[in-house]
PDB file of N, CA and C in Angstrom:
ATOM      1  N   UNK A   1      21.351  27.950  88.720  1.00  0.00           N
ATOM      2  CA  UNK A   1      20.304  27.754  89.682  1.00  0.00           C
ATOM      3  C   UNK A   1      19.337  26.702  89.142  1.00  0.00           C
ATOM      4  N   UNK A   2      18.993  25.756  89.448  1.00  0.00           N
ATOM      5  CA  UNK A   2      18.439  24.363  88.758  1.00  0.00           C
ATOM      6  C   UNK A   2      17.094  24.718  89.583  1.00  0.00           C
ATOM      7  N   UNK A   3      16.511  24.182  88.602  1.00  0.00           N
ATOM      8  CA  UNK A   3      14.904  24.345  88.751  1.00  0.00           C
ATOM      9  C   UNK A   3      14.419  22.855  89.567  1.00  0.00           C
ATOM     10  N   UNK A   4      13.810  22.722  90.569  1.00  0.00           N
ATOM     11  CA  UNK A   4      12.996  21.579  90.688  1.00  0.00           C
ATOM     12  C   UNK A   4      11.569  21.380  89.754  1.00  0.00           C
ATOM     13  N   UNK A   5      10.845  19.918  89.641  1.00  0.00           N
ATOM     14  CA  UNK A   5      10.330  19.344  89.126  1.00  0.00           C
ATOM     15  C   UNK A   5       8.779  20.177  88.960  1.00  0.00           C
ATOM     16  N   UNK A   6       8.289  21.263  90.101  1.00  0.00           N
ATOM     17  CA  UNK A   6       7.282  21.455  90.314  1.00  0.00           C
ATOM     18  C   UNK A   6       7.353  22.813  89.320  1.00  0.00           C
ATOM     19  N   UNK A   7       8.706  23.937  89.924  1.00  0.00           N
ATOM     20  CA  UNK A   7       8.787  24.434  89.011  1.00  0.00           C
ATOM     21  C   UNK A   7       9.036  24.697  87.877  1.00  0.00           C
ATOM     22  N   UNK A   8       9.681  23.579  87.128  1.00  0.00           N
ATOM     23  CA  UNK A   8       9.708  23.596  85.456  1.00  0.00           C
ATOM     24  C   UNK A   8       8.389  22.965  84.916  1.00  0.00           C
ATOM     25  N   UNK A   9       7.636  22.053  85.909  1.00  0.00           N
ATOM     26  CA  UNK A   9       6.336  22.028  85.255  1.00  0.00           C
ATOM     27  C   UNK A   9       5.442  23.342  85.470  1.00  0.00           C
ATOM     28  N   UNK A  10       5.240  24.172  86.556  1.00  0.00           N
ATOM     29  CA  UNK A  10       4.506  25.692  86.120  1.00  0.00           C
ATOM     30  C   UNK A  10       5.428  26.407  85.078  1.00  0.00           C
ATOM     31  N   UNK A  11       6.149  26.298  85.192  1.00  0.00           N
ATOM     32  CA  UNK A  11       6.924  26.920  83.829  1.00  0.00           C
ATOM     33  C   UNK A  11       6.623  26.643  82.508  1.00  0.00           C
ATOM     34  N   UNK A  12       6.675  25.434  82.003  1.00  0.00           N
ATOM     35  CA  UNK A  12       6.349  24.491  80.788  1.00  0.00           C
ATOM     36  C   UNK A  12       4.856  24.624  80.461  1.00  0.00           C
ATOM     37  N   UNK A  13       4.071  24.556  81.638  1.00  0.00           N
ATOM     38  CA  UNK A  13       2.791  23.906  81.223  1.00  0.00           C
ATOM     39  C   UNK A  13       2.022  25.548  80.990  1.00  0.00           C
ATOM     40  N   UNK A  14       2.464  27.064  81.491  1.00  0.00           N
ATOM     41  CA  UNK A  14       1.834  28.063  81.017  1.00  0.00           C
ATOM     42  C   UNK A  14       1.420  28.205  79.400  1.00  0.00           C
ATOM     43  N   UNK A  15      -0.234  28.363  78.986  1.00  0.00           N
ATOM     44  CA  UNK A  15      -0.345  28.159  77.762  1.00  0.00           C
ATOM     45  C   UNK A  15      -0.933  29.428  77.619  1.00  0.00           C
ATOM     46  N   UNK A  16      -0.202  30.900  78.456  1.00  0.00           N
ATOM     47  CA  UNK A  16      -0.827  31.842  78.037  1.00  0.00           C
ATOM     48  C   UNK A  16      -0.150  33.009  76.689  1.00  0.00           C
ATOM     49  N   UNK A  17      -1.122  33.305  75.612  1.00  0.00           N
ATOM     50  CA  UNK A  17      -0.807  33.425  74.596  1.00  0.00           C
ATOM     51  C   UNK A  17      -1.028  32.204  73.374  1.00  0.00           C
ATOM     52  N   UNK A  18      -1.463  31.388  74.031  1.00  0.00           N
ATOM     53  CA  UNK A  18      -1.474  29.941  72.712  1.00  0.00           C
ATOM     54  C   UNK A  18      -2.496  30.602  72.006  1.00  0.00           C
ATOM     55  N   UNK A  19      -3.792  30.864  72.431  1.00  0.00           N
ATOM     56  CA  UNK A  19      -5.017  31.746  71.383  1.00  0.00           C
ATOM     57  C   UNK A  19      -4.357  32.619  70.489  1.00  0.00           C
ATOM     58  N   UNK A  20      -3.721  33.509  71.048  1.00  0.00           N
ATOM     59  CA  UNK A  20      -3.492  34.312  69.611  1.00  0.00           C
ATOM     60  C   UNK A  20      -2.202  34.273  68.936  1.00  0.00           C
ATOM     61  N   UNK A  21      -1.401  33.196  69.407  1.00  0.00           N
ATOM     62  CA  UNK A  21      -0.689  32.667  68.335  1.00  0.00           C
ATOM     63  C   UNK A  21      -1.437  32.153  67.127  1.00  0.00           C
ATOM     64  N   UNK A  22      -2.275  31.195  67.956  1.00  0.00           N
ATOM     65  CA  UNK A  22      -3.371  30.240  66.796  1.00  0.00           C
ATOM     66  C   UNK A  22      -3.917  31.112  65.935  1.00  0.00           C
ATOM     67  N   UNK A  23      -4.898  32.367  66.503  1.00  0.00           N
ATOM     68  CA  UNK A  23      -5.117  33.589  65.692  1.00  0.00           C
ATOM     69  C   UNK A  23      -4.216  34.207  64.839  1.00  0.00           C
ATOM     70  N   UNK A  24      -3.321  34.234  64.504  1.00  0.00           N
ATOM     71  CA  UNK A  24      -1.999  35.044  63.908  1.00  0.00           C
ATOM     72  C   UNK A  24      -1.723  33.613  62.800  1.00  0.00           C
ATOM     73  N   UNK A  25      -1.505  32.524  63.222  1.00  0.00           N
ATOM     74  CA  UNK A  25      -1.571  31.633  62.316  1.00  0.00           C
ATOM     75  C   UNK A  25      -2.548  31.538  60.884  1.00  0.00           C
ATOM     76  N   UNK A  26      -3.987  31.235  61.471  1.00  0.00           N
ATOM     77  CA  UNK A  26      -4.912  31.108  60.628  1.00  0.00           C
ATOM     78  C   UNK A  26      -5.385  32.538  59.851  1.00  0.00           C
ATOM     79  N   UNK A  27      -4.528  34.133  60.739  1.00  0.00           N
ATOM     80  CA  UNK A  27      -4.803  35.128  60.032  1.00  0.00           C
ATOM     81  C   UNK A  27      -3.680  35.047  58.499  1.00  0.00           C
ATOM     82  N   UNK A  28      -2.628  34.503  58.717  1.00  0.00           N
ATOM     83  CA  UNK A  28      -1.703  34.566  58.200  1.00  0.00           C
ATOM     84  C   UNK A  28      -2.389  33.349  56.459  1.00  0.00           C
ATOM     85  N   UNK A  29      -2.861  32.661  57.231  1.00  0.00           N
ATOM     86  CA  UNK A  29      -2.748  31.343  56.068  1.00  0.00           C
ATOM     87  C   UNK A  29      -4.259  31.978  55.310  1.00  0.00           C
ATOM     88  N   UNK A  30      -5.037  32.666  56.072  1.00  0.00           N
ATOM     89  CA  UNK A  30      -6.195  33.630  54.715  1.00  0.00           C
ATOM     90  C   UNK A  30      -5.537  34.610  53.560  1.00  0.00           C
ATOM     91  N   UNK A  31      -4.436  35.213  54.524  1.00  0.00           N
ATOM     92  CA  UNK A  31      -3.841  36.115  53.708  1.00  0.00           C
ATOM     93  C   UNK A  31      -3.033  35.674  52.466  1.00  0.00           C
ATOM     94  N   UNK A  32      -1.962  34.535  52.934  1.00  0.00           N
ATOM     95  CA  UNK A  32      -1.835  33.517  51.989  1.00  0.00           C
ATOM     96  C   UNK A  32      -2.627  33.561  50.783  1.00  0.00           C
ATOM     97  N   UNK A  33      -3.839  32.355  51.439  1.00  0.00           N
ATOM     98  CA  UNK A  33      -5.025  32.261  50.202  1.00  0.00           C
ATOM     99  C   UNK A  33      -5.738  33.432  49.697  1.00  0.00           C
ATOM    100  N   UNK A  34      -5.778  34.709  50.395  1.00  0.00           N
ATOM    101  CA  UNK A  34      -6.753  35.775  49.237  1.00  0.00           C
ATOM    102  C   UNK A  34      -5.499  36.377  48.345  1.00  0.00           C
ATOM    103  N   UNK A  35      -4.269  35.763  48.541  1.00  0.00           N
ATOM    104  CA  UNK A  35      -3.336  36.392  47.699  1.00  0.00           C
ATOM    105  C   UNK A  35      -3.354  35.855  46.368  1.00  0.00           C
ATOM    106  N   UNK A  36      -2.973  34.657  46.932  1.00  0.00           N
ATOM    107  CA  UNK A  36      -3.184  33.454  45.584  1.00  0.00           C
ATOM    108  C   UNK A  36      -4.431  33.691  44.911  1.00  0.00           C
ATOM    109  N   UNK A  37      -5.564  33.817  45.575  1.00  0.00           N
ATOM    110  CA  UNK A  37      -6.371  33.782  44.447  1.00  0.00           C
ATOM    111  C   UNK A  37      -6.578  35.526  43.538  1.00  0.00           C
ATOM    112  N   UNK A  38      -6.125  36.349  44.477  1.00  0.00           N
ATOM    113  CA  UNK A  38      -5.669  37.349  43.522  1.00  0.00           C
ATOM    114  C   UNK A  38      -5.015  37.209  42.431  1.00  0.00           C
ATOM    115  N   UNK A  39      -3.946  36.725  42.715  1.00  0.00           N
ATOM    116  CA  UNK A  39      -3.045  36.061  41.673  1.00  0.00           C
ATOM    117  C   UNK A  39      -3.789  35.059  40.333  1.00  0.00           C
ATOM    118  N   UNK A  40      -4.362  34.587  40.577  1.00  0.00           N
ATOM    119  CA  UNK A  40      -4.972  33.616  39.729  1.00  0.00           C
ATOM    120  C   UNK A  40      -6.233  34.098  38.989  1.00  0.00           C
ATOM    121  N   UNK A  41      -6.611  35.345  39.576  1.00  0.00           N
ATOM    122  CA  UNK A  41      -8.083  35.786  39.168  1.00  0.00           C
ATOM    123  C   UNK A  41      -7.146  37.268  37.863  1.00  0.00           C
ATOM    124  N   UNK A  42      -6.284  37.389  37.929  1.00  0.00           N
ATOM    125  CA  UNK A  42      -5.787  38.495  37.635  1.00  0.00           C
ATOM    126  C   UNK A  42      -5.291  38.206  36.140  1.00  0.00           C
ATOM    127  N   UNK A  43      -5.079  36.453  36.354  1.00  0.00           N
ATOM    128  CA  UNK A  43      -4.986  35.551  34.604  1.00  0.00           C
ATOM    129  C   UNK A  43      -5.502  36.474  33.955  1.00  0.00           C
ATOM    130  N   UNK A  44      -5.094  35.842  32.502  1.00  0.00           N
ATOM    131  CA  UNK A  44      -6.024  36.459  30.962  1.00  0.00           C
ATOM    132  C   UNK A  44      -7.110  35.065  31.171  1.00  0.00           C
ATOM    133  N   UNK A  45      -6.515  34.162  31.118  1.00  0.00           N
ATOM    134  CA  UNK A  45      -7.360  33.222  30.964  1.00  0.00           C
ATOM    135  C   UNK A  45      -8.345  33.519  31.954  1.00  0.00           C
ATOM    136  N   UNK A  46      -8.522  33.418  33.222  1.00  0.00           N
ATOM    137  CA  UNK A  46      -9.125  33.767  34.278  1.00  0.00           C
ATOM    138  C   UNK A  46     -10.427  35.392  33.589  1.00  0.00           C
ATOM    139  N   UNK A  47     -10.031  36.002  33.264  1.00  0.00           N
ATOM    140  CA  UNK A  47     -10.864  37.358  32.814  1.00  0.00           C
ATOM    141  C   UNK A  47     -11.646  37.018  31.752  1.00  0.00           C
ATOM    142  N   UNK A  48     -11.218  36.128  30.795  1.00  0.00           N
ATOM    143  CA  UNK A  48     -11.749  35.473  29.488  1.00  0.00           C
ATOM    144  C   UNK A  48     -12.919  34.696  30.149  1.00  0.00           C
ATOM    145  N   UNK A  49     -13.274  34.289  30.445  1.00  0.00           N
ATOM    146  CA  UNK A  49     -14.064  33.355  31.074  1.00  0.00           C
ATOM    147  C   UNK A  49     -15.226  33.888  31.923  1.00  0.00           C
ATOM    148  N   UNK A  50     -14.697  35.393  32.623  1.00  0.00           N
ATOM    149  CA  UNK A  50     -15.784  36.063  33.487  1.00  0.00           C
ATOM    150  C   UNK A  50     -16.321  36.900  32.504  1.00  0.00           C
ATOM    151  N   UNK A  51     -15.632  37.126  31.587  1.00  0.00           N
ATOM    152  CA  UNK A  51     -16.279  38.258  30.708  1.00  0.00           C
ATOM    153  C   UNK A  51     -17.005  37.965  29.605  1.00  0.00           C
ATOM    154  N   UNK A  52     -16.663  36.341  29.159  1.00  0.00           N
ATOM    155  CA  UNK A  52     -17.556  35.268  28.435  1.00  0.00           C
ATOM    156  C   UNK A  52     -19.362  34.999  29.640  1.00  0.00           C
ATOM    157  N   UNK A  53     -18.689  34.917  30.613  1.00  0.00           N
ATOM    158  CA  UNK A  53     -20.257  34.099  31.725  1.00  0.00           C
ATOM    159  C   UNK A  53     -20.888  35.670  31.889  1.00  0.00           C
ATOM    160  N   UNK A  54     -19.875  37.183  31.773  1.00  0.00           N
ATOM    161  CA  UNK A  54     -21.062  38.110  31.854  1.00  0.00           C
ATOM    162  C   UNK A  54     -22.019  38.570  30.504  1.00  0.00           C
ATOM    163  N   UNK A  55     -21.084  37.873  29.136  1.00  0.00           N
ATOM    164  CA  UNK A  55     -21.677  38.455  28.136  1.00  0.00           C
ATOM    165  C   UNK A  55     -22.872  37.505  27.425  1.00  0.00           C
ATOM    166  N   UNK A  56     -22.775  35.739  28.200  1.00  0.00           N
ATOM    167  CA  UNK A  56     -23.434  35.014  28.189  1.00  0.00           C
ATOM    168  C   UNK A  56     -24.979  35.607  29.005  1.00  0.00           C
ATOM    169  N   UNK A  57     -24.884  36.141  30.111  1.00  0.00           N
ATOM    170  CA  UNK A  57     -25.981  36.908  31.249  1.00  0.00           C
ATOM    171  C   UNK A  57     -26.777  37.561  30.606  1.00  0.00           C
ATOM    172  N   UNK A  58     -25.601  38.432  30.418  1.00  0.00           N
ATOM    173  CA  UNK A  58     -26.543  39.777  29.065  1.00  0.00           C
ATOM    174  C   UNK A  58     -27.533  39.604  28.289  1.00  0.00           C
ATOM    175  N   UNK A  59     -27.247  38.539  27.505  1.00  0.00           N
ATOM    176  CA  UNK A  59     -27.603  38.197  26.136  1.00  0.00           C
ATOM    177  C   UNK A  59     -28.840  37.356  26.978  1.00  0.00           C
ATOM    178  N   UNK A  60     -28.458  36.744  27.964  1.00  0.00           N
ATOM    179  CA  UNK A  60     -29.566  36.023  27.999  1.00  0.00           C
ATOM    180  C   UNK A  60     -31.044  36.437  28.402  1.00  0.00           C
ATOM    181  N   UNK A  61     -30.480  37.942  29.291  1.00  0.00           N
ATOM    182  CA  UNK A  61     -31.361  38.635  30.293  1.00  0.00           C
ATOM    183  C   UNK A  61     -32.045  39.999  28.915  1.00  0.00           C
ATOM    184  N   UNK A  62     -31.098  40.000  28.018  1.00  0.00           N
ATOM    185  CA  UNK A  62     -31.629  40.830  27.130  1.00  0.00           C
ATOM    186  C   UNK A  62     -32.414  40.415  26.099  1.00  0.00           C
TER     187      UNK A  62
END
């Protein structure tokens, strides 16, 4: 059954659902990034450094 021109353009041009695709996208690419930086915060090196800038605080506030 072949579509005429009018109806494959209402067909094509429906953009309902594009929002929360886009939403599901950019939810996806945070999750991504709070992973990674889990990952990276979870280093030795990474802990060495927070536990150096809190013992630097201390000392300074004490």
């Amino acid at each position: 059954m072949p579509l005429n021109a009018s109806a494959a353009l209402r067909t094509f041009s429906d953009d309902e659902g594009a929002a929360t695709a886009e939403y599901v996208i950019a939810t996806m690419a945070a999750v991504g990034l709070a992973g990674l930086l889990v990952m990276i915060l979870r280093g030795d090196a990474v802990k060495e450094i927070l536990m150096d800038l809190v013992r630097t605080a201390l000392s300074v506030a004490g």
